[in-house]
Protein backbone atom coordinates (compact mmCIF):
# COMPACT_ATOMS: atom_id res chain seq x y z
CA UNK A 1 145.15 114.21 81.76
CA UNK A 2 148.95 113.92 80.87
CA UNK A 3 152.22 113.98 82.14
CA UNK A 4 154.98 114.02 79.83
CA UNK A 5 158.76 113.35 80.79
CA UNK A 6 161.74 112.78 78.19
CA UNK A 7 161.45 109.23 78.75
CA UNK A 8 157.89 108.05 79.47
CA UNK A 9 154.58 109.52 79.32
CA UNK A 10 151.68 108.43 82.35
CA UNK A 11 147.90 109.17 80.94
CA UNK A 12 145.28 108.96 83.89
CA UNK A 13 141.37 109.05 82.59
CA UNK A 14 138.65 109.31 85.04
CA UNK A 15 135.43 107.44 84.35
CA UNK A 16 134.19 110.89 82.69
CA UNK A 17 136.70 110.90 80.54
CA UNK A 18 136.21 107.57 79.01
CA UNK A 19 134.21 106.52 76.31
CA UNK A 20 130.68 105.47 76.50
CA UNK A 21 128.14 103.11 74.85
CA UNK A 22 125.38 100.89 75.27
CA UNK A 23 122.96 98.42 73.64
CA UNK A 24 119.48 96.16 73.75
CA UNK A 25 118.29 99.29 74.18
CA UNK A 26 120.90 100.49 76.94
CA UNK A 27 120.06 97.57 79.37
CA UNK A 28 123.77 97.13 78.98
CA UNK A 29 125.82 100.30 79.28
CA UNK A 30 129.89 100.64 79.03
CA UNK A 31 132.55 103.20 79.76
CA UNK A 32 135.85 102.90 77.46
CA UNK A 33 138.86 103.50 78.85
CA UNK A 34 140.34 102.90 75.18
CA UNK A 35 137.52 103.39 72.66
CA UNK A 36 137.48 102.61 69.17
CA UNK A 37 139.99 105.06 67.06
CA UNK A 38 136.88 106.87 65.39
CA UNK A 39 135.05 107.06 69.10
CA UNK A 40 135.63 109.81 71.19
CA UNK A 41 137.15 110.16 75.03
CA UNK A 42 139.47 107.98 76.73
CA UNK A 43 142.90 106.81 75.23
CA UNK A 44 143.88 105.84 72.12
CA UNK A 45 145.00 102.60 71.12
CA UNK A 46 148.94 101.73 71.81
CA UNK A 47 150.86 98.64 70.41
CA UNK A 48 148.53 95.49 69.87
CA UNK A 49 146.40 96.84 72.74
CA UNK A 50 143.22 98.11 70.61
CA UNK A 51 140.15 98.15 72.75
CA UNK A 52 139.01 98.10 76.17
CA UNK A 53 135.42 98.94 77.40
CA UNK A 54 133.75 97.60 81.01
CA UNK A 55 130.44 96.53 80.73
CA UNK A 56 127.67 96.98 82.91
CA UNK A 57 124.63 95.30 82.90
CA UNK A 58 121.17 95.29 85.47
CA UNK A 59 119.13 92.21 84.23
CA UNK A 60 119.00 90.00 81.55
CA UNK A 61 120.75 91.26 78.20
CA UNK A 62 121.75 90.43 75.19
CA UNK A 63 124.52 91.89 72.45
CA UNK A 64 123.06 90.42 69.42
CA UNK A 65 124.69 88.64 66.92
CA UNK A 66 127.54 90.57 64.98
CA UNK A 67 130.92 89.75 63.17
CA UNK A 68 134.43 89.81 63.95
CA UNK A 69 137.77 88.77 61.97
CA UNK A 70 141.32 88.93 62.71
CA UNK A 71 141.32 90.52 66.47
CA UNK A 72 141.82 88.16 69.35
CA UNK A 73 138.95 89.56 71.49
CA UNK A 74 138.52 88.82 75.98
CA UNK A 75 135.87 89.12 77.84
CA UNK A 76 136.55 88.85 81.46
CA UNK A 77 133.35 88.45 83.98
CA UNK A 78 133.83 90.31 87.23
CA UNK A 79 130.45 89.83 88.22
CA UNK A 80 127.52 87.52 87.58
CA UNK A 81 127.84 85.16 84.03
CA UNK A 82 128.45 85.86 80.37
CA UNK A 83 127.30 83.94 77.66
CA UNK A 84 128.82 83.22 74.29
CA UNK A 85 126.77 81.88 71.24
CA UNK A 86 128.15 81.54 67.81
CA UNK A 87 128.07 80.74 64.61
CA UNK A 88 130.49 77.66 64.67
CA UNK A 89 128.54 76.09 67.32
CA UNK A 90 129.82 77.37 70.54
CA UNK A 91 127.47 77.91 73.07
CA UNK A 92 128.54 78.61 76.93
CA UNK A 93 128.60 80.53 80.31
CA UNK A 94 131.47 81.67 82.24
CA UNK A 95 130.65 82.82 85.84
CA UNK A 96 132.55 85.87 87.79
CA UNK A 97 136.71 85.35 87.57
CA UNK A 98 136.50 83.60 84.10
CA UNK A 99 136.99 84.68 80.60
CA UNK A 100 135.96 83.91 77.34
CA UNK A 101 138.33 83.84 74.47
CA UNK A 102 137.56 84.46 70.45
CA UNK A 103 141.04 84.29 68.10
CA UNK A 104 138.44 85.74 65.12
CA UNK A 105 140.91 84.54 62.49
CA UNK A 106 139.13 84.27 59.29
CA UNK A 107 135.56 85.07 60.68
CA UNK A 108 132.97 84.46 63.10
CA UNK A 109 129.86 86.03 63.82
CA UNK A 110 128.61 85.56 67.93
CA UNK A 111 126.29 87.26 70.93
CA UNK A 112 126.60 87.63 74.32
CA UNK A 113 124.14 87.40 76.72
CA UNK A 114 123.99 88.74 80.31
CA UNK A 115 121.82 86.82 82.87
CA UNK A 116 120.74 87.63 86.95
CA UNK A 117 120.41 91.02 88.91
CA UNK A 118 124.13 92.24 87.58
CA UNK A 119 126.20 91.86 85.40
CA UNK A 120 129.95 93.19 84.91
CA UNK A 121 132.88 92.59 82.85
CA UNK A 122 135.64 93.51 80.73
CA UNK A 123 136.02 93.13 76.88
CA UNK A 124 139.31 94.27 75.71
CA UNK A 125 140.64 93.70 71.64
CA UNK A 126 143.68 92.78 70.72
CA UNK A 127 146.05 93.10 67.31
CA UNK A 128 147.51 89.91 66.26
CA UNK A 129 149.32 90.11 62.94
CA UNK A 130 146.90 89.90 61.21
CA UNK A 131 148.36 88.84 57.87
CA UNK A 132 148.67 85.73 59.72
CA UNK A 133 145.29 85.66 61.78
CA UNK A 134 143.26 86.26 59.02
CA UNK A 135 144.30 83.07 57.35
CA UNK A 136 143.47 80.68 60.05
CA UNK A 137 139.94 79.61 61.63
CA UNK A 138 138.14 80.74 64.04
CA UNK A 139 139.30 79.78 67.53
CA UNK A 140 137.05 79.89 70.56
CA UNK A 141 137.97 78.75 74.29
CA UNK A 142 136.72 79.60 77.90
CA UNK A 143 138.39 79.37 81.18
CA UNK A 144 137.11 79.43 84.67
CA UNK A 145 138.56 81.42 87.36
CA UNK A 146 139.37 78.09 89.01
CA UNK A 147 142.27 77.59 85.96
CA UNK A 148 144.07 80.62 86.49
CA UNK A 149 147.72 80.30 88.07
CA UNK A 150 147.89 82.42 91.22
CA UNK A 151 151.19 83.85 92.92
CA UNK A 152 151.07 85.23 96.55
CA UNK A 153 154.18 87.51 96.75
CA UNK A 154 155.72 88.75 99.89
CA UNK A 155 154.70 92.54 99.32
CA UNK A 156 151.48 91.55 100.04
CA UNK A 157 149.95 91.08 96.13
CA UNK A 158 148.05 87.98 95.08
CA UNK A 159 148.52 88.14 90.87
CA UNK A 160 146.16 86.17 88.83
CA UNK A 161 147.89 85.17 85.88
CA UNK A 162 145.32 85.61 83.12
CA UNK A 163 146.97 85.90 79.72
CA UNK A 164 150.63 85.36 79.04
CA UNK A 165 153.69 82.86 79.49
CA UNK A 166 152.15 82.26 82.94
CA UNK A 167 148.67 82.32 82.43
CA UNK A 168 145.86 80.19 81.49
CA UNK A 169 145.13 81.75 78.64
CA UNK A 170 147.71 82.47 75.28
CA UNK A 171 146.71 85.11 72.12
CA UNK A 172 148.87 85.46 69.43
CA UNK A 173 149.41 88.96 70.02
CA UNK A 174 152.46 89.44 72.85
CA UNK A 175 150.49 90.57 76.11
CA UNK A 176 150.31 90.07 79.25
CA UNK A 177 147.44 90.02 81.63
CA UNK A 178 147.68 89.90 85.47
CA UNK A 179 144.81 90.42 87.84
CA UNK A 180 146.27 91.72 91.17
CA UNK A 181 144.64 91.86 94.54
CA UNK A 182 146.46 94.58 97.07
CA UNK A 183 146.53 94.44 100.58
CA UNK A 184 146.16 97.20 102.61
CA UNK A 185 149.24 99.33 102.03
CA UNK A 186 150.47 96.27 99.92
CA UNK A 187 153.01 97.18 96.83
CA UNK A 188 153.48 95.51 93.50
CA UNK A 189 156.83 96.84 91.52
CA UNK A 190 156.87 96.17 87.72
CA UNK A 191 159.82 96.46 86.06
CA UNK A 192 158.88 97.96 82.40
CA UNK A 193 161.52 97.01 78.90
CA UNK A 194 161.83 100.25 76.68
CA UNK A 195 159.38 101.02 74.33
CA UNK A 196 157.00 98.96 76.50
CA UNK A 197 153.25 99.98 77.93
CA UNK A 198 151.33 99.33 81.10
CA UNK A 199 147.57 99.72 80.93
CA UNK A 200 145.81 99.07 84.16
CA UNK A 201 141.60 99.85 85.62
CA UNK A 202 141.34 100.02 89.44
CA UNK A 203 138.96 97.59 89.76
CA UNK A 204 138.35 98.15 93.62
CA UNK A 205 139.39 100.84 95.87
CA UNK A 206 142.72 102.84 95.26
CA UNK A 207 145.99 102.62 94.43
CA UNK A 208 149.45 105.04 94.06
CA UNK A 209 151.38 105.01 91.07
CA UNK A 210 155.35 105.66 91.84
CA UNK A 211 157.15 106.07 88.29
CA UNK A 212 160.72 107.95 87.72
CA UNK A 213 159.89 110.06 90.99
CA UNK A 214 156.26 110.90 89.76
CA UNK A 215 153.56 109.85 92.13
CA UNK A 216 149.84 109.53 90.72
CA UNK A 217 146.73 108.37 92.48
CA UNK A 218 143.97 106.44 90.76
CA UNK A 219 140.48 105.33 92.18
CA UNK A 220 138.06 103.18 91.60
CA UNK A 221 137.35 102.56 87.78
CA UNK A 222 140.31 105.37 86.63
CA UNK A 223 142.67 103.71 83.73
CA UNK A 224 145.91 104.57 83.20
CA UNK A 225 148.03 104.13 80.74
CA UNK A 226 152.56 104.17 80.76
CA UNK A 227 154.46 104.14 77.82
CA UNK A 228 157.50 104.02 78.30
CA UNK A 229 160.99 105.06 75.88
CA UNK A 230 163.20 103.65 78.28
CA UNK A 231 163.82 100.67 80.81
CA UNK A 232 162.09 102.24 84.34
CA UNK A 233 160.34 100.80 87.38
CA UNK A 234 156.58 101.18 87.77
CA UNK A 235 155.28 100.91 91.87
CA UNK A 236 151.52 100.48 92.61
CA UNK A 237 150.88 100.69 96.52
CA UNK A 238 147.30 100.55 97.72
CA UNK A 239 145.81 102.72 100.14
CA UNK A 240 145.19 101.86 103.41
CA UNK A 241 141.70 99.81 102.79
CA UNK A 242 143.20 97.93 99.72
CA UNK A 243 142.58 97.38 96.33
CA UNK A 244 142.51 95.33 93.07
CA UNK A 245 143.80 96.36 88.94
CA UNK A 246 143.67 94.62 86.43
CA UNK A 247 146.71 95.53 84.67
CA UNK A 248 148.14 94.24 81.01
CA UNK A 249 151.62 95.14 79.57
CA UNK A 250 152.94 94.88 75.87
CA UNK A 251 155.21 95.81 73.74
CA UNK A 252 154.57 99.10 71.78
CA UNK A 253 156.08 97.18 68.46
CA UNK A 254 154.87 93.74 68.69
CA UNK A 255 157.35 92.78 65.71
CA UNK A 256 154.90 93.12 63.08
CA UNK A 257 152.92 95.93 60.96
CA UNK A 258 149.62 97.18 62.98
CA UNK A 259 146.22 97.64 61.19
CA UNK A 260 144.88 101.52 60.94
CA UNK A 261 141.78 102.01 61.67
């Protein structure tokens, strides 16, 4: 569904209108709120923001082993533990709050593997310039949700800084990742540069977006995605039981030429 102003346009996707997939046999299933560009439903990519699916697995699981170059790729466990095996000798587990983080560079082929009753995170691709990626190694690091930086602000919002200046984590590509957990009736306000984006999941309950006098609401699991032509102010107010998004900004022209897929 879209909304389209002069200066900004505000996508909302339910879960039914995201992308699907699965695999070992669809132990592990995903929806997409940004599928591949030659995979249907959901939105399409924006900026260095390429890919974002949330996996979902019930038992043990594995995504065998495949290749990757040049994108810097996330996976960020919500629930139960990833693992990560690959061909330059990296073998670990992150449990629920962590991430694991491939800069693909030149090329590296890896699995992951779910473990316990349930399993569910976020994997989410990102454009680096690649000119540049694609002549350096392979780069693998993990962090657990213990490492983050956390900010308790007085609108009642605790961000996790995930990626960016202020998080744990840094990608080539300019992005920034926050993790924020709403209190009831709590409200975060982002101000948004032009030519900017804001991608955010409702991770848990529900949420109202406030942008240029246009109020949206999004539940649990919608994504949403701003782009934005001008400077503006972006409000997210939970609803009266609270909620959490996960929510990554980025320019739309990261300074460099994008890849077309």
């Amino acid at each position: 569904m879209r909304t389209s102003e002069k200066e900004y346009t505000l996508e909302i996707y339910t879960p039914e209108q995201q992308g699907t997939g699965s695999f070992d046999g669809g132990k592990i299933t995903e929806i997409k709120p940004i599928p591949f560009p030659q995979e249907t439903g959901g939105a399409k990519r924006t900026g260095p923001l390429l890919y974002w699916a949330w996996a979902s697995a019930k038992g043990d699981g594995v995504i065998g082993m495949h290749p990757h170059q040049g994108f810097e790729i996330v996976s960020y466990v919500m629930e139960g533990s990833v693992g990560h095996t690959d061909t330059a000798g990296n073998n670990s587990r992150v449990a629920a709050g962590g991430i694991q983080v491939m800069q693909t560079g030149s090329g590296i082929s890896h699995q992951e593997e779910m473990y316990g009753d349930r399993t569910e995170f976020f994997q989410i691709w990102f454009e680096p310039n690649m000119r540049e990626s694609l002549q350096k190694p392979a780069v693998y690091s993990d962090y657990e949700d213990s490492e983050f930086p956390r900010e308790n602000l007085a609108s009642g919002v605790s961000v996790k800084h995930v990626v960016g200046p202020q998080g744990a984590a840094q990608l080539q590509a300019p992005i920034v990742w926050d993790a924020l957990m709403i209190e009831p009736n709590g409200t975060h306000s982002l101000q948004l540069e032009a030519r900017s984006l804001a991608a955010m999941v409702v991770t848990d309950g529900s949420v109202m977006l406030s942008l240029a006098g246009e109020n949206r609401t999004l539940n649990h699991r919608d994504f949403a995605m701003v782009k934005l032509e001008s400077e503006n102010d972006l409000g997210i107010q939970a609803s009266e039981k609270g909620a959490s998004v996960t929510l990554i900004t980025a320019p739309m022209d990261p300074g460099y030429p994008l890849v077309r897929l």
